[in-house]
N, C-alpha and C. Protein backbone atom coordinates (compact mmCIF):
# COMPACT_ATOMS: atom_id res chain seq x y z
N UNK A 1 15.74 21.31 22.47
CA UNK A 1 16.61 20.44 23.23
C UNK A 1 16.93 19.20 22.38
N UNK A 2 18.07 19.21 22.17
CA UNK A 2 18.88 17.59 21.21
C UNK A 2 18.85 16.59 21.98
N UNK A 3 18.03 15.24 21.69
CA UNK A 3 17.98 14.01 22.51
C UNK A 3 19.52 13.45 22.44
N UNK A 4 20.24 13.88 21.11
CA UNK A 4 21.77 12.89 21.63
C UNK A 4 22.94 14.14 21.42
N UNK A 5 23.63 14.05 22.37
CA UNK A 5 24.73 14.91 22.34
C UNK A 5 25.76 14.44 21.16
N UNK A 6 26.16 15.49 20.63
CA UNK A 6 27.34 15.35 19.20
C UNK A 6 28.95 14.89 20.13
N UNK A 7 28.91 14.87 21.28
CA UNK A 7 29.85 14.55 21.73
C UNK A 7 29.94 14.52 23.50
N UNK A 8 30.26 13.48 23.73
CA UNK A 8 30.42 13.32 25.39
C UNK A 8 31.55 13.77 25.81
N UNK A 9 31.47 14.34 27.15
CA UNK A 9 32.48 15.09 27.53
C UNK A 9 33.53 13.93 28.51
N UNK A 10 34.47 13.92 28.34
CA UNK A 10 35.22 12.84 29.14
C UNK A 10 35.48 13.43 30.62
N UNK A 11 35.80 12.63 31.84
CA UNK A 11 35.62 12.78 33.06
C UNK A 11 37.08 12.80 33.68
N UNK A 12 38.19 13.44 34.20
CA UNK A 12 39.09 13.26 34.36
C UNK A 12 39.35 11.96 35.05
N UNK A 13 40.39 11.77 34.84
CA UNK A 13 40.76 10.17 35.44
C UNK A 13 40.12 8.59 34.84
N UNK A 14 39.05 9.08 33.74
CA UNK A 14 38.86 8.21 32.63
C UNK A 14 40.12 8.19 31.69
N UNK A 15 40.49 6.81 31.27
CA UNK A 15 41.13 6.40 30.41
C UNK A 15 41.02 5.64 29.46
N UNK A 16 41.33 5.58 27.91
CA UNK A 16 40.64 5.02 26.96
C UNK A 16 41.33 4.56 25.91
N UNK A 17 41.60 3.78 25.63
CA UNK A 17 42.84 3.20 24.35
C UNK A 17 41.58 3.45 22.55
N UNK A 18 41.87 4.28 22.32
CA UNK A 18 41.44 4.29 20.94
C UNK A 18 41.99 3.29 19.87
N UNK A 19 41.36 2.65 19.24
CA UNK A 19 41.60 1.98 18.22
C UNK A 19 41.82 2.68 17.07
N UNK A 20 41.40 3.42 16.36
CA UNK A 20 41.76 4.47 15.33
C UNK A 20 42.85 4.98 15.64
N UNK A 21 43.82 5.49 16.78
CA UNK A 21 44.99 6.29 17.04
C UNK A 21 45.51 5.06 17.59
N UNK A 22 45.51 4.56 17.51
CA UNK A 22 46.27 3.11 18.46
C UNK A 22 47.08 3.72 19.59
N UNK A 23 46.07 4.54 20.32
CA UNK A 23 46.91 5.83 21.58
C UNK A 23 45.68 6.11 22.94
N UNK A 24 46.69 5.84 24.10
CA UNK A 24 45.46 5.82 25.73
C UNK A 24 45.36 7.53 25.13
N UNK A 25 43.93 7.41 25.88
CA UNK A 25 43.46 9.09 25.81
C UNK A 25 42.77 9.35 26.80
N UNK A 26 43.34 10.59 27.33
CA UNK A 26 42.56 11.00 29.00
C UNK A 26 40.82 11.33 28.21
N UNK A 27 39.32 10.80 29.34
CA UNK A 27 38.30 10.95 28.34
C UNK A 27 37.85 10.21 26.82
N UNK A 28 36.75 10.51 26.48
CA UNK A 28 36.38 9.78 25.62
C UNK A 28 36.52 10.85 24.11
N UNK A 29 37.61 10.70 23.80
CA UNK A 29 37.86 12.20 22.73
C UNK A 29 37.63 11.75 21.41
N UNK A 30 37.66 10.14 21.32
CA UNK A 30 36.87 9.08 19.98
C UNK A 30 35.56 8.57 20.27
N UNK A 31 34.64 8.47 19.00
CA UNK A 31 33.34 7.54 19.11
C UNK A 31 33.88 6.17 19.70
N UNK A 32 32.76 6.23 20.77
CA UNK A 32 32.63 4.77 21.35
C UNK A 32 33.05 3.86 20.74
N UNK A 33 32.69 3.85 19.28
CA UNK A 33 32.57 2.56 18.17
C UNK A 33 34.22 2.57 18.15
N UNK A 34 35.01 3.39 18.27
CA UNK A 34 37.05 3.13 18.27
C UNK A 34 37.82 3.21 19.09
N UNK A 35 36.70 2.70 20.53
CA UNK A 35 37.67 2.92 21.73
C UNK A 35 37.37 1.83 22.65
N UNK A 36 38.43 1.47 23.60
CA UNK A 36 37.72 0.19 24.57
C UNK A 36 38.01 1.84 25.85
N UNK A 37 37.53 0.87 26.89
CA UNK A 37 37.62 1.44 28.46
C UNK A 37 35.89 2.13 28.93
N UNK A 38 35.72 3.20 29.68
CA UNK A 38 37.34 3.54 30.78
C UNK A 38 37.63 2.90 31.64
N UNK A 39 39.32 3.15 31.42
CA UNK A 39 40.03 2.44 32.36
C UNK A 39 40.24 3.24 33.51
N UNK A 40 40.93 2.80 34.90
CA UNK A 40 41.08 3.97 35.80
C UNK A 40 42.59 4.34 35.26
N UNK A 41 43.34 3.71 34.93
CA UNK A 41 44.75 4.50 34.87
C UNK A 41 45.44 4.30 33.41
N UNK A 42 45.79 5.13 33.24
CA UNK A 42 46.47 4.98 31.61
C UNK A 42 47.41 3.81 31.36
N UNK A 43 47.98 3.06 32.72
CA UNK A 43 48.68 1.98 31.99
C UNK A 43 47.75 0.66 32.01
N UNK A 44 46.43 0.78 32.68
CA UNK A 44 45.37 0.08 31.96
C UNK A 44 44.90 -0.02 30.79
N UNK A 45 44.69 1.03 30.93
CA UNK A 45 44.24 1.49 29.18
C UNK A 45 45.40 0.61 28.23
N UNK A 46 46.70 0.96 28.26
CA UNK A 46 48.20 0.74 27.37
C UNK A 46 47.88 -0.73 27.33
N UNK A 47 47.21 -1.49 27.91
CA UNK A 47 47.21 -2.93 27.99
C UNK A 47 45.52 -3.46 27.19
N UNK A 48 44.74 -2.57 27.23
CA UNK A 48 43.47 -2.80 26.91
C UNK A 48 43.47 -4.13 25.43
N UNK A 49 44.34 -3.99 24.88
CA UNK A 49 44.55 -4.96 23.24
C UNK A 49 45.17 -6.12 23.89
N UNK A 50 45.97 -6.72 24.80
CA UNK A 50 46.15 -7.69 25.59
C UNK A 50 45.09 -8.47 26.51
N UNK A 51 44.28 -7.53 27.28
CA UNK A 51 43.28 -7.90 27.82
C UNK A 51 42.30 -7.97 27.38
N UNK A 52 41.64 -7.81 25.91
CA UNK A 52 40.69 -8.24 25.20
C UNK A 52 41.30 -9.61 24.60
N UNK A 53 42.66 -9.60 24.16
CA UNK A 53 42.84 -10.91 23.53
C UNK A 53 43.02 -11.85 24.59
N UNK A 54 43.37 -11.95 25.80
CA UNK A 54 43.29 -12.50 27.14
C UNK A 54 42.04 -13.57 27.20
N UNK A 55 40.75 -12.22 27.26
CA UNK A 55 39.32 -12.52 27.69
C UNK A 55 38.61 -13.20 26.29
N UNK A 56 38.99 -12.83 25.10
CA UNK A 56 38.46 -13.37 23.69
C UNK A 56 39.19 -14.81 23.87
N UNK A 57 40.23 -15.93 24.83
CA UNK A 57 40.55 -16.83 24.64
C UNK A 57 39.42 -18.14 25.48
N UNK A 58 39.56 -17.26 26.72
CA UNK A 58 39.00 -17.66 28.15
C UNK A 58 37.67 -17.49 27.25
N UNK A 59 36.89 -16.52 27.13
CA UNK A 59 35.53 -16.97 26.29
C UNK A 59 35.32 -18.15 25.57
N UNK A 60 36.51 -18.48 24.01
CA UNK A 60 36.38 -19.34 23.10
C UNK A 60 36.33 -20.84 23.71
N UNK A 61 37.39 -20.92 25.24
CA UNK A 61 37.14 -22.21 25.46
C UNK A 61 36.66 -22.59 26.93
N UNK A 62 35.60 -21.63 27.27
CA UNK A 62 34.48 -21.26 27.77
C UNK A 62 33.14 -22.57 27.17
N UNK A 63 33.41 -23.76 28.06
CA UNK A 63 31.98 -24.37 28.01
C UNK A 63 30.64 -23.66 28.02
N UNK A 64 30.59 -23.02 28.39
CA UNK A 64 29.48 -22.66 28.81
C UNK A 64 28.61 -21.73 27.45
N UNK A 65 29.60 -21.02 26.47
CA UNK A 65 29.82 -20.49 25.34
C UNK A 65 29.08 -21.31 24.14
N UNK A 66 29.32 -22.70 24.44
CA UNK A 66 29.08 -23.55 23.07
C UNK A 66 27.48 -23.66 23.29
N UNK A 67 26.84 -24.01 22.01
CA UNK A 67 25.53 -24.08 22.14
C UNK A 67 25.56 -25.86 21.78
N UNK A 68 26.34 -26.68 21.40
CA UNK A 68 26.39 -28.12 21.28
C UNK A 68 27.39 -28.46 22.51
N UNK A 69 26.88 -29.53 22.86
CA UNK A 69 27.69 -30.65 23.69
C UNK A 69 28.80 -31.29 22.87
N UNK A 70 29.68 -31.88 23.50
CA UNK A 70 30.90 -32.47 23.11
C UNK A 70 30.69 -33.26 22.29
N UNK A 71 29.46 -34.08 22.15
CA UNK A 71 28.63 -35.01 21.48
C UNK A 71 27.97 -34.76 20.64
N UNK A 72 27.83 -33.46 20.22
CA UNK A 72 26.85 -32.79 19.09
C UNK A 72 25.72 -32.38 19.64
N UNK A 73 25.00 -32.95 19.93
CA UNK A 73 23.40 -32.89 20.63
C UNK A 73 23.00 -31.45 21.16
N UNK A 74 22.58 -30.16 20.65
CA UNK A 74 22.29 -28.97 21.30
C UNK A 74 21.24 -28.91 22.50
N UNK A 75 20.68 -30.21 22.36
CA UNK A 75 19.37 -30.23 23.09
C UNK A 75 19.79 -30.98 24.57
N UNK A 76 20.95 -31.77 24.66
CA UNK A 76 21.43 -32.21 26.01
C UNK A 76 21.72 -31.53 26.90
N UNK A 77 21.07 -31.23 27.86
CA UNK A 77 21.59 -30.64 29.13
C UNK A 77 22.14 -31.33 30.51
């Protein structure tokens, strides 16, 4: 018995924007490591590179993110 499968089987109605094919794909038909999702619907997926750069902004100016205060001081709480 193989502890890791050579490949996961995708689930219908999973959707997945591959980064290597820059293409939504019903299932997970790329390694994890070149795909975002699943999404529920393929025009989720079609948006997945918008909504990471969306959420990568809202993170960066995300207080809560910084490990220094406005003041420098890491140790002020």
């Amino acid at each position: 018995m193989a502890l890791f499968k050579k490949r996961t089987a995708g689930k219908p109605g999973e959707w997945y924007y591959c980064l290597e094919h820059k293409k939504v794909e019903e299932g997970p038909d790329c390694p994890g490591k070149d795909r975002f999702g699943p999404y529920s619907s393929p025009e989720e997926a079609r948006h997945a590179m918008e909504t990471a750069a969306e959420r990568n902004l809202q993170w960066e100016n995300d207080p809560r993110w910084h490990d220094a205060s406005a003041g420098g001081n890491a140790d002020e709480n």
